[in-house]
Structure formats: C-alpha cells, structure tokens
Protein backbone atom coordinates (compact mmCIF):
# COMPACT_ATOMS: atom_id res chain seq x y z
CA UNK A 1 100.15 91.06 116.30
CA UNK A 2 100.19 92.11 113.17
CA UNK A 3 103.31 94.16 110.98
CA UNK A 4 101.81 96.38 108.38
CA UNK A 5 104.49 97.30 105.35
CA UNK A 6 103.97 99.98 103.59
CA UNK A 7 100.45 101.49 102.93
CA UNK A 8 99.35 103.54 100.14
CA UNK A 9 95.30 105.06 99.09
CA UNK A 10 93.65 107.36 98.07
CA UNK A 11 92.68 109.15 101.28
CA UNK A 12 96.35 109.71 101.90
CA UNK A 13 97.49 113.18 102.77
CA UNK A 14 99.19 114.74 99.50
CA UNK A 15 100.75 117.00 101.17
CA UNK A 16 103.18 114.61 103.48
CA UNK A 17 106.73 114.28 102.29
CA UNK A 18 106.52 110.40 102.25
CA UNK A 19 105.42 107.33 100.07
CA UNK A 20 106.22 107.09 97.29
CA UNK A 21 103.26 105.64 95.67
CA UNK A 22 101.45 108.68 96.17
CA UNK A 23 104.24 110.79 95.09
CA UNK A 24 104.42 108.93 91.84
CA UNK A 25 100.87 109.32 90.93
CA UNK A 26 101.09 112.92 91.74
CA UNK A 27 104.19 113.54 89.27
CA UNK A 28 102.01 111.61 86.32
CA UNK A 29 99.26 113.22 86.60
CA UNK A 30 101.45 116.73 87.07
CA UNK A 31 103.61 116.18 83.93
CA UNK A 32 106.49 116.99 86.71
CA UNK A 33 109.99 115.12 87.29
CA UNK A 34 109.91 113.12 90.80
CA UNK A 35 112.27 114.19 93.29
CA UNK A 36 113.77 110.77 94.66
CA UNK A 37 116.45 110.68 97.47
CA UNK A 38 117.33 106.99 97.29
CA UNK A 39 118.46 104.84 94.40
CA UNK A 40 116.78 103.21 92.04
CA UNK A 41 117.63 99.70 93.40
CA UNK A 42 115.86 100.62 96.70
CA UNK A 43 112.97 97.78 97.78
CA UNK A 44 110.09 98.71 99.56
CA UNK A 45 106.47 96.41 100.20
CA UNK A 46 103.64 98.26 99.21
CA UNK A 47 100.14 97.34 100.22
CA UNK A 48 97.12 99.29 99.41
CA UNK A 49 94.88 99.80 102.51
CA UNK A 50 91.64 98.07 101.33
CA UNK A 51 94.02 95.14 101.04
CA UNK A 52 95.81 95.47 104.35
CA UNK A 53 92.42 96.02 106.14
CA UNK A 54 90.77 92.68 104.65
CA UNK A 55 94.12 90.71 105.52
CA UNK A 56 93.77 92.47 109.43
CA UNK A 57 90.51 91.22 110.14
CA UNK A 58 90.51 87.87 108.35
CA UNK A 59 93.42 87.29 110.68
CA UNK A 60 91.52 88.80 113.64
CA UNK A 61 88.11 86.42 112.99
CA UNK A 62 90.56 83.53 113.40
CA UNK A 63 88.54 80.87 115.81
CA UNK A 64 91.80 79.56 116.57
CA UNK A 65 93.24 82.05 118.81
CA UNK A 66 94.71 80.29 121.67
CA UNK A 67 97.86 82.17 121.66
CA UNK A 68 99.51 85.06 120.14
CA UNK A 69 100.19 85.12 116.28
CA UNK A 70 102.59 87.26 114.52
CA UNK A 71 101.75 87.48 111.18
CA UNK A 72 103.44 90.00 108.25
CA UNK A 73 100.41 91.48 106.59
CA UNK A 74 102.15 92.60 103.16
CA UNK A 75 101.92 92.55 99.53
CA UNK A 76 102.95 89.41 97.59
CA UNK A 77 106.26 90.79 95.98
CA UNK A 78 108.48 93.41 96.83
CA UNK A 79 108.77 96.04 94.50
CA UNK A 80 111.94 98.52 94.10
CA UNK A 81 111.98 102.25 92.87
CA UNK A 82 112.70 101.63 88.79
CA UNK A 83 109.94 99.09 89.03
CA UNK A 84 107.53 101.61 90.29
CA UNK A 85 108.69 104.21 87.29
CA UNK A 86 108.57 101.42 84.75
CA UNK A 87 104.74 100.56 86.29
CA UNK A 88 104.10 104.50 85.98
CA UNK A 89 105.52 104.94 82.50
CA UNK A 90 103.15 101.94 81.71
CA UNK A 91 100.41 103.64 83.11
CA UNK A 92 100.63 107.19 81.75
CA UNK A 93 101.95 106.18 78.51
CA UNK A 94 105.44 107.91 78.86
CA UNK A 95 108.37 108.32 80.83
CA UNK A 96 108.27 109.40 84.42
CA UNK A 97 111.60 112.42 84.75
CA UNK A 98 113.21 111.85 87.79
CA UNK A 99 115.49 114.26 89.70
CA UNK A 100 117.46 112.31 92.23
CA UNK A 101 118.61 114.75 95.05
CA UNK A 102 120.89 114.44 98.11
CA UNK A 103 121.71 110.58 97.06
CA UNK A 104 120.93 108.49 100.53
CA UNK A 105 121.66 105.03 100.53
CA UNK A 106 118.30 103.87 102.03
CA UNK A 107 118.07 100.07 103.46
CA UNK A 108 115.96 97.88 101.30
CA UNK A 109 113.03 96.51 102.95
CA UNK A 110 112.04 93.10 101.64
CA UNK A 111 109.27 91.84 103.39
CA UNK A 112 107.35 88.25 103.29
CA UNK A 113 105.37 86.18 105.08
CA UNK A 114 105.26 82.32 105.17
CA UNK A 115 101.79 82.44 106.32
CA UNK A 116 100.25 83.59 102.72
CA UNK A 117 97.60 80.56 102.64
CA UNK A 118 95.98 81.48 105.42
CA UNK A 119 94.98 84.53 103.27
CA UNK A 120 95.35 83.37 99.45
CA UNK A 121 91.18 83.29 99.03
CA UNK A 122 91.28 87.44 99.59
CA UNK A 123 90.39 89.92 96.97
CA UNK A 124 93.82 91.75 96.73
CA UNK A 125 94.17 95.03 94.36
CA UNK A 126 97.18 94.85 92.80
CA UNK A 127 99.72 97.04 92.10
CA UNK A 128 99.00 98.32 89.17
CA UNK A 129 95.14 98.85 89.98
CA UNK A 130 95.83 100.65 92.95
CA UNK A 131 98.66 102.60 91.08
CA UNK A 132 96.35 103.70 88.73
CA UNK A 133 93.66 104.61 91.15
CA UNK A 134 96.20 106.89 92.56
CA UNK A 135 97.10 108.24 89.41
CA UNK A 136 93.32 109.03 88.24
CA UNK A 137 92.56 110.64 92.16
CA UNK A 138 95.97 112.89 91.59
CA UNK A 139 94.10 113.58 87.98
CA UNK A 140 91.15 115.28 89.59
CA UNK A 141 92.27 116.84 92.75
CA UNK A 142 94.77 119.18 90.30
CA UNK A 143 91.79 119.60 87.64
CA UNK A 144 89.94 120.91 91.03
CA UNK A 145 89.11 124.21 92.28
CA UNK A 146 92.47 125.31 94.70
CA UNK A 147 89.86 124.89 97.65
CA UNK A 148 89.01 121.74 96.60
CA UNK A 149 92.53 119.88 96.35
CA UNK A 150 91.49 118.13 99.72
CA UNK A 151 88.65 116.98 100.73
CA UNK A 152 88.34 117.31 104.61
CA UNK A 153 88.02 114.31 106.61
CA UNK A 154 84.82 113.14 107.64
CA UNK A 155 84.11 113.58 111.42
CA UNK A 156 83.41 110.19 113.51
C-alpha cells in the first residue's frame, strides 16, 4: 500500500487550480505575481512523477511480499512555500511577486518515511531539476500558438 505525497510534471493539467509547483513555473515563465492562499510557512512534500513511479514499482518487484507493506513514497525533505519562491527566484534569476489572497491557515504536511534504504540506489530528480523542467515546459507552451497551449492526451 503505498501513500503518494504530492506529485508534480510536466504532463500536468495547467489549467487546474492546484499544485503549486506547476503554478510557480507558470508565474516565472509569465513574468506574473503568484496568487497564494496560504502562508509562507506552509510545508508540503513534493515528488516529481518519474520519481514516484520508479519508487512504486521498485517497491512492487519486492520478492519479499509475504504480507502487506505500507510504505510513504515521498521526496527526501519537505519543502515549505518561501522555499519554493527562493528555489524559483534562483531559477529565473529574479524575484517571484506574490499576491497572497483570502489568507487560509492551511495544515502543514510533513511527510517521511523510515523505509528510505530500501530505495536510496534510485535515480531521483530533484527539486530543482524538476522545478526547472517545469519552468522551461511553462516557457514554451506560452511562446505557443493559443491552440497549441495543450497538447491532447494520447489515447491508450
């Protein structure tokens, strides 16, 4: 059984009101303020997919399976909202504006797991690489044709 924190890529859906990841890399590349609604203090565990996808299945391939695991499959640190800016102004060479609306106190989600050497010999992108991944894809989907801000999904 595994828990899956929060997830953040390039196929994600621009367009959805959530993650902030995404939302980050999309005021960057725009030269606009982000609109937060929590503080600046708020923690949050965010794990690109390509990473959360290796961690699944090397826990799935496990030949010792003889009864149910539980495993958090999660980034290494947790991470809170001025972090994120200060990795963003890093990234795009300037400060991020931010426009904090209707203040909520959000919960901060710190998230671990004490099983990280069953999965230390993974490939993990990092923060900052997947950051900046987002950053370049927000980049070329507004230098893009209006028709071409999404790219459909492929059909299975």
């Amino acid at each position: 059984i595994g828990r899956i924190t929060s997830l953040y890529g390039t196929e994600q859906d621009p367009t959805k009101l959530q993650g902030l990841p995404g939302h980050l890399a999309n005021s960057v590349a725009a030269g606009r303020p982000l609109e937060l609604f929590a503080s600046l203090s708020t923690t949050r565990n965010y794990l690109d997919v390509e990473t959360a996808a290796r961690i699944a299945v090397t826990h799935g391939r496990r030949k010792d399976l003889s009864s149910t695991l539980l495993r958090n499959i999660c980034a290494t640190q947790n991470v809170s909202i001025a972090e994120m800016l200060t990795l963003a102004r890093q990234l795009s060479g300037r400060r991020v504006p931010v426009r904090q609306l209707a203040l909520e106190r959000a919960a901060n989600s710190r998230i671990e797991t004490s099983y990280q050497d069953e999965v230390t010999s993974i490939s993990r992108i990092t923060l900052a690489e997947g950051m900046a991944k987002l950053v370049r894809e927000a980049r070329l989907r507004l230098s893009a044709p209006a028709a071409n801000h999404y790219p459909k999904m492929k059909s299975a």
